[in-house]
C-alpha atoms as a PDB file:
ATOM      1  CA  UNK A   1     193.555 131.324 -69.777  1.00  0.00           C
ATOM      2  CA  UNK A   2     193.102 134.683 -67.430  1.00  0.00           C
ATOM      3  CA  UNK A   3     193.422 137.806 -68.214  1.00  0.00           C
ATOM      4  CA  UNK A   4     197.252 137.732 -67.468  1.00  0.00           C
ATOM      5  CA  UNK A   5     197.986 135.180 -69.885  1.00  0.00           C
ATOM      6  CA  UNK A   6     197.185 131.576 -71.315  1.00  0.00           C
ATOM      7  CA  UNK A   7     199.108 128.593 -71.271  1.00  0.00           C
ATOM      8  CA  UNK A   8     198.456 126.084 -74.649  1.00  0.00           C
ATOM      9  CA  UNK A   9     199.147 122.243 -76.046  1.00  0.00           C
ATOM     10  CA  UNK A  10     202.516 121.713 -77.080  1.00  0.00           C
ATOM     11  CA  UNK A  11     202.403 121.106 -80.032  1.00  0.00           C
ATOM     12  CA  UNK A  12     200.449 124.241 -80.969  1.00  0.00           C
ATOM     13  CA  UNK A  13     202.221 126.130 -83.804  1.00  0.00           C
ATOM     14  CA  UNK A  14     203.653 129.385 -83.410  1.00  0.00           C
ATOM     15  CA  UNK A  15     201.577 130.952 -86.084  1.00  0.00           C
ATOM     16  CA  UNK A  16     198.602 129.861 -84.121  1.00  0.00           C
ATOM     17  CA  UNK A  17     199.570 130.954 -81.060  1.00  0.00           C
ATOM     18  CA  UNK A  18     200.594 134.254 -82.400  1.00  0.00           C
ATOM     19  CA  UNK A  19     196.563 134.637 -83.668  1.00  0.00           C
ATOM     20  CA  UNK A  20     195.037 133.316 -80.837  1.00  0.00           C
ATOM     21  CA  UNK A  21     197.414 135.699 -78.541  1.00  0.00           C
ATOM     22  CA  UNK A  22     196.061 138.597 -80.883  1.00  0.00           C
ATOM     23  CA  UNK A  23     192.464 137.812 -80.567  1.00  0.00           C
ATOM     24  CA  UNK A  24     192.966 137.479 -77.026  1.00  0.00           C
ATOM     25  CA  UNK A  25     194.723 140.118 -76.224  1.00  0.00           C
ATOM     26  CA  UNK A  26     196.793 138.012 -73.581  1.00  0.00           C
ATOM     27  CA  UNK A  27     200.372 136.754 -74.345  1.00  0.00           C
ATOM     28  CA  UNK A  28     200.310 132.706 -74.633  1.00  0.00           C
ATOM     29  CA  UNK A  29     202.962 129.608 -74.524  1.00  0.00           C
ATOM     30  CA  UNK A  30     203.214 126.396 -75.088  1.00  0.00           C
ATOM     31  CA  UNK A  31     203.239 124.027 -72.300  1.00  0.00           C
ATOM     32  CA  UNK A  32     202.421 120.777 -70.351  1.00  0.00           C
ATOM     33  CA  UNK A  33     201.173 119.747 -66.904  1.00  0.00           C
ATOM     34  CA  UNK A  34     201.548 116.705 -64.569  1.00  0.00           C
ATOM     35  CA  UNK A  35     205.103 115.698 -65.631  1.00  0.00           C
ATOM     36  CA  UNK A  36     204.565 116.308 -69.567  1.00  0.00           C
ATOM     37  CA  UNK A  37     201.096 115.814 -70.189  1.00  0.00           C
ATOM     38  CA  UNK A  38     199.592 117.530 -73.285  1.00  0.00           C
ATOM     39  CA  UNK A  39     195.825 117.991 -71.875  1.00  0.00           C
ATOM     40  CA  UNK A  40     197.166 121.281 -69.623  1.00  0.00           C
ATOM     41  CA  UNK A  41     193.367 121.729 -69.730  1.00  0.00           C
ATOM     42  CA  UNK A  42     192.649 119.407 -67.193  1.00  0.00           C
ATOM     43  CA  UNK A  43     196.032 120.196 -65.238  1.00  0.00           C
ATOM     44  CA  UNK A  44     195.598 123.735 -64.088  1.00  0.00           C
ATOM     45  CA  UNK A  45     192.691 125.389 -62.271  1.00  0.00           C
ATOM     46  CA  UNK A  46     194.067 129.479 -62.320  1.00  0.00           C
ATOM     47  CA  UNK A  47     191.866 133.083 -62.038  1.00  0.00           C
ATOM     48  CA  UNK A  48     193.750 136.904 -62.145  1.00  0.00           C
ATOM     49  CA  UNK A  49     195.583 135.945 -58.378  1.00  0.00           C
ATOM     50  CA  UNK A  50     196.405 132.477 -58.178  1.00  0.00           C
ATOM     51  CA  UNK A  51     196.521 128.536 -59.547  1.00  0.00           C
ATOM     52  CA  UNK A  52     196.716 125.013 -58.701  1.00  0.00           C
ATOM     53  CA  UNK A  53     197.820 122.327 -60.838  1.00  0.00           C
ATOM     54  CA  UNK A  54     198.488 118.487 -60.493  1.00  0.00           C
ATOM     55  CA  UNK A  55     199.992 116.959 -57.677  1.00  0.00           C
ATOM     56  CA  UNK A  56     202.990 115.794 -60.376  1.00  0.00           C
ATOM     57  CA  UNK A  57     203.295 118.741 -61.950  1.00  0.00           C
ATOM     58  CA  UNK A  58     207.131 119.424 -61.964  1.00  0.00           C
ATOM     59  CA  UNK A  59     209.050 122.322 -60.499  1.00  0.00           C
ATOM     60  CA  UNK A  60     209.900 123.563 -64.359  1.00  0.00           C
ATOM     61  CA  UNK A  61     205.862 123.577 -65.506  1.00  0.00           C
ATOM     62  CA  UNK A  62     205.154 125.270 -62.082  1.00  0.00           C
ATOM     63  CA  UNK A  63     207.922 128.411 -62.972  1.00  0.00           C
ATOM     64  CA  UNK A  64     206.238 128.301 -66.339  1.00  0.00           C
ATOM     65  CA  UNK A  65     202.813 128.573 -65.260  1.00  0.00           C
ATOM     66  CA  UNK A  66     203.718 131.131 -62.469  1.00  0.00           C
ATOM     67  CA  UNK A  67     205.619 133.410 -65.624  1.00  0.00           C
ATOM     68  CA  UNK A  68     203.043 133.203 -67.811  1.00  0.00           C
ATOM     69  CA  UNK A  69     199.865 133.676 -65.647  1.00  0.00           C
ATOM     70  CA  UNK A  70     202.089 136.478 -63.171  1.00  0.00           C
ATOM     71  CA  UNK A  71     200.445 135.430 -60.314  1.00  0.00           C
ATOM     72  CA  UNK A  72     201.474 138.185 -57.314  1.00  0.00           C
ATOM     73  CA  UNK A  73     203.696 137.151 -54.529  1.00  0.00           C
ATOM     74  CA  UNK A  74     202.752 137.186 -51.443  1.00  0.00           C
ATOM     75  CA  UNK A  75     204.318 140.445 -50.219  1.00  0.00           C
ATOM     76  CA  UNK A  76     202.468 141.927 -52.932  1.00  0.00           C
ATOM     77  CA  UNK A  77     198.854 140.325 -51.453  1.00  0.00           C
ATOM     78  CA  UNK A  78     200.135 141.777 -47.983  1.00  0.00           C
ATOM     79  CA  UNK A  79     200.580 145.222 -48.958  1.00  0.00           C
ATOM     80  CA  UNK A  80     197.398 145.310 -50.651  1.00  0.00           C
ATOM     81  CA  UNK A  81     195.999 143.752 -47.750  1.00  0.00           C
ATOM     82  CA  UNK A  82     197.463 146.427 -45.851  1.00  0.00           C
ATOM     83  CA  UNK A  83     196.376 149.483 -47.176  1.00  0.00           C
ATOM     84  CA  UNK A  84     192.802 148.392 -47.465  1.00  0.00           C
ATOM     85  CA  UNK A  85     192.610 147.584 -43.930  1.00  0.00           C
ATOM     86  CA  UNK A  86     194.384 150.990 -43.211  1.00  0.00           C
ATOM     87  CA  UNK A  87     191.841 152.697 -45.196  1.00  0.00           C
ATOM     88  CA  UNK A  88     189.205 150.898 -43.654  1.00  0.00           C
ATOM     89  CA  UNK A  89     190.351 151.637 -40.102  1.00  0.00           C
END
């Protein structure tokens, strides 16, 4: 979980998700890690910028993950780069 968003087991129920998302603030989804694996706890390593997950995480849980934690692109991480080191200069 970040502050963008949280990823959760599978087989969480939508009516807990939807009070979890409310007491967090954060929208959530159900998901899975490492080519299906439920314990997404131990899959996925993520802060406000970027993530890593397993090694056989699939291309489908990585566009998941990447959705629901909107991690920035790079371009984005370039033009903020950018104008700090413009405003530094």
């Amino acid at each position: 979980m970040t502050n963008n968003g949280g990823i959760v087991h599978p087989m969480t129920s939508l009516e807990e998700m939807n009070e979890l998302s409310t007491l967090m603030q954060v929208p959530l989804t159900a998901g899975t890690l490492n080519k299906g694996s439920d314990t997404v706890g131990v899959g996925i390593v993520a802060n406000d910028w970027c993530g890593f997950v397993g090694v056989e995480t699939t291309y489908t849980e990585i566009f998941v993950v990447d959705n629901i934690f909107k991690f920035k692109s790079y371009t984005q991480d370039e033009h903020i780069k950018t104008g700090l080191i413009n405003n530094m200069v």
